[in-house]
Protein backbone atom coordinates (compact mmCIF):
# COMPACT_ATOMS: atom_id res chain seq x y z
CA UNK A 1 23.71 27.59 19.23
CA UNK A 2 25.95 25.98 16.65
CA UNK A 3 27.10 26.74 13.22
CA UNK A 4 28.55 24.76 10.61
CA UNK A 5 29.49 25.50 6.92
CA UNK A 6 26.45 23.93 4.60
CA UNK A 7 28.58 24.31 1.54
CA UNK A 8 32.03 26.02 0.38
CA UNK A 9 31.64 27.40 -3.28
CA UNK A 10 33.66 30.59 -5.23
CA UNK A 11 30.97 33.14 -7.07
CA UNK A 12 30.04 32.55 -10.64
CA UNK A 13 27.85 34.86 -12.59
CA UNK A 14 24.56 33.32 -14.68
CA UNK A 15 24.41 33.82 -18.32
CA UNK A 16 21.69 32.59 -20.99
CA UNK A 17 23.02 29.93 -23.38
CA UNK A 18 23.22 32.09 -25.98
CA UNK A 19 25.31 35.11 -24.21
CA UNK A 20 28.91 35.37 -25.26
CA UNK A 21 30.27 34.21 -21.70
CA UNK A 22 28.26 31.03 -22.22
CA UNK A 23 31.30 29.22 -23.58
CA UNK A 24 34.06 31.31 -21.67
CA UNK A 25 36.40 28.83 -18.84
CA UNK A 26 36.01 32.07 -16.29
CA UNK A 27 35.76 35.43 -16.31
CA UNK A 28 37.09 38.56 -14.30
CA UNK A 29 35.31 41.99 -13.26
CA UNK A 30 37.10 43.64 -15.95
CA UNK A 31 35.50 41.21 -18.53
CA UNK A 32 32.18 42.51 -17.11
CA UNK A 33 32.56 46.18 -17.01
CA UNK A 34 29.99 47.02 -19.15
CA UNK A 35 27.53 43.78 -18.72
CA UNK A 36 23.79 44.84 -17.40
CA UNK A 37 22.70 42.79 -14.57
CA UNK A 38 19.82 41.24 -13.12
CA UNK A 39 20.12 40.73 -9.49
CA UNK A 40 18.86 38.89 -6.06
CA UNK A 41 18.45 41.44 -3.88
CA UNK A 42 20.46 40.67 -1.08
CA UNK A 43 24.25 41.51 0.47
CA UNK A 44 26.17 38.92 -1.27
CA UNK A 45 25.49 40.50 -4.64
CA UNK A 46 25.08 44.22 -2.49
CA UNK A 47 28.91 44.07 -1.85
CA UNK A 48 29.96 42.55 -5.58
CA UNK A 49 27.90 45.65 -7.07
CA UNK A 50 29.52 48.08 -4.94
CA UNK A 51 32.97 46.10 -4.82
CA UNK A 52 33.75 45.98 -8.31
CA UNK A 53 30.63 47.19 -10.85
CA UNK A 54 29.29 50.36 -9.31
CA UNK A 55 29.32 51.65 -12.90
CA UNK A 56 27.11 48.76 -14.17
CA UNK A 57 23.50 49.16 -14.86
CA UNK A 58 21.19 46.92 -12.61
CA UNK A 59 17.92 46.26 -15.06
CA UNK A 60 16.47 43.94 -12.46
CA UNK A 61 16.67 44.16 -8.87
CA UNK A 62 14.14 41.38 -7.09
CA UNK A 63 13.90 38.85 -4.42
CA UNK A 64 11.51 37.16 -7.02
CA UNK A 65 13.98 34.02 -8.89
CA UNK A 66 11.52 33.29 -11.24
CA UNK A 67 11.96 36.90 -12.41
CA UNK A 68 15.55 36.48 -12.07
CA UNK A 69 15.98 33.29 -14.09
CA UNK A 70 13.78 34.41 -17.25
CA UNK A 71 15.40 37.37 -17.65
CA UNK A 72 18.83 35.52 -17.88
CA UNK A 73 17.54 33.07 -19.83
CA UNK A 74 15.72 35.88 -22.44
CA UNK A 75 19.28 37.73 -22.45
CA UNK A 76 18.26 40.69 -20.71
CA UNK A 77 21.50 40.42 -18.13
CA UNK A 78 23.51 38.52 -16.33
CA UNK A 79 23.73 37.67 -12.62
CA UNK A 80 25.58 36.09 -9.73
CA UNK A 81 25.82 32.81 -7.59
CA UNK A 82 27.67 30.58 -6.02
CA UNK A 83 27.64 27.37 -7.92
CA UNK A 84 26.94 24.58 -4.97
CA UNK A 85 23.69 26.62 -5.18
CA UNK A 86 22.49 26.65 -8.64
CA UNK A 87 24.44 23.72 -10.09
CA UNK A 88 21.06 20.99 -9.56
CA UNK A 89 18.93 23.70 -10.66
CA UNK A 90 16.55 22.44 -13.68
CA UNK A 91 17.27 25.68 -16.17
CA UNK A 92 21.04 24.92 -15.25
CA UNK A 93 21.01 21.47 -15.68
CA UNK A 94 19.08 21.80 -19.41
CA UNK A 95 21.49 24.10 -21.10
CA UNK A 96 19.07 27.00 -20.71
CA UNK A 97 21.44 29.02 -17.67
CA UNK A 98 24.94 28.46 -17.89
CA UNK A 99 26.81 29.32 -15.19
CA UNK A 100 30.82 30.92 -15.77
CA UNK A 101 33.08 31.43 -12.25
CA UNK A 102 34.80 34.05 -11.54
CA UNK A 103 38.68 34.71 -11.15
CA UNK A 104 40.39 37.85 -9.68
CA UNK A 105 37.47 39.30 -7.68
């Protein structure tokens, strides 16, 4: 068995257009301190949660994306990705997700 990378890419979080990080360069953990999130269950965003916003509130926890994507798009929270993922994805590439890296995690 053989592995090789599929894609190299830094975390970003997921906002709706109309969410105050929409227009921000980057943002930190600090910045999101008090942010509710919506989440992918899985340990990617298992070990951000517990890394650096075990004091956040988690509104939606699902392995569901459609569930994932309206609710950042409706402004209910915020999530995470890496952007090689989601940069091709349709709600990204309309304006309606917006997607912000991360610095100092």
């Amino acid at each position: 068995m053989t592995y090789e990378k599929l894609a190299l890419g830094s975390p970003c979080i997921c906002v709706g257009k109309s969410s105050p990080f929409a227009f921000h360069e980057f943002v930190t953990p600090v910045d999101l301190q008090n942010e509710c999130f919506v989440t992918y269950k899985g340990e990617f965003t298992n070990a951000l949660l517990r890394t650096y916003f075990s004091k956040n509130r988690v509104v939606i926890r699902s392995n569901n994306i459609e569930i994932i994507r309206k609710a950042i798009k409706d402004g209910v929270g915020i999530s995470f990705a890496f952007e090689e993922i989601f940069k091709n994805d349709a709600d990204v590439q309309n304006g309606d997700i917006i997607i912000v890296p991360m610095k100092n995690y």
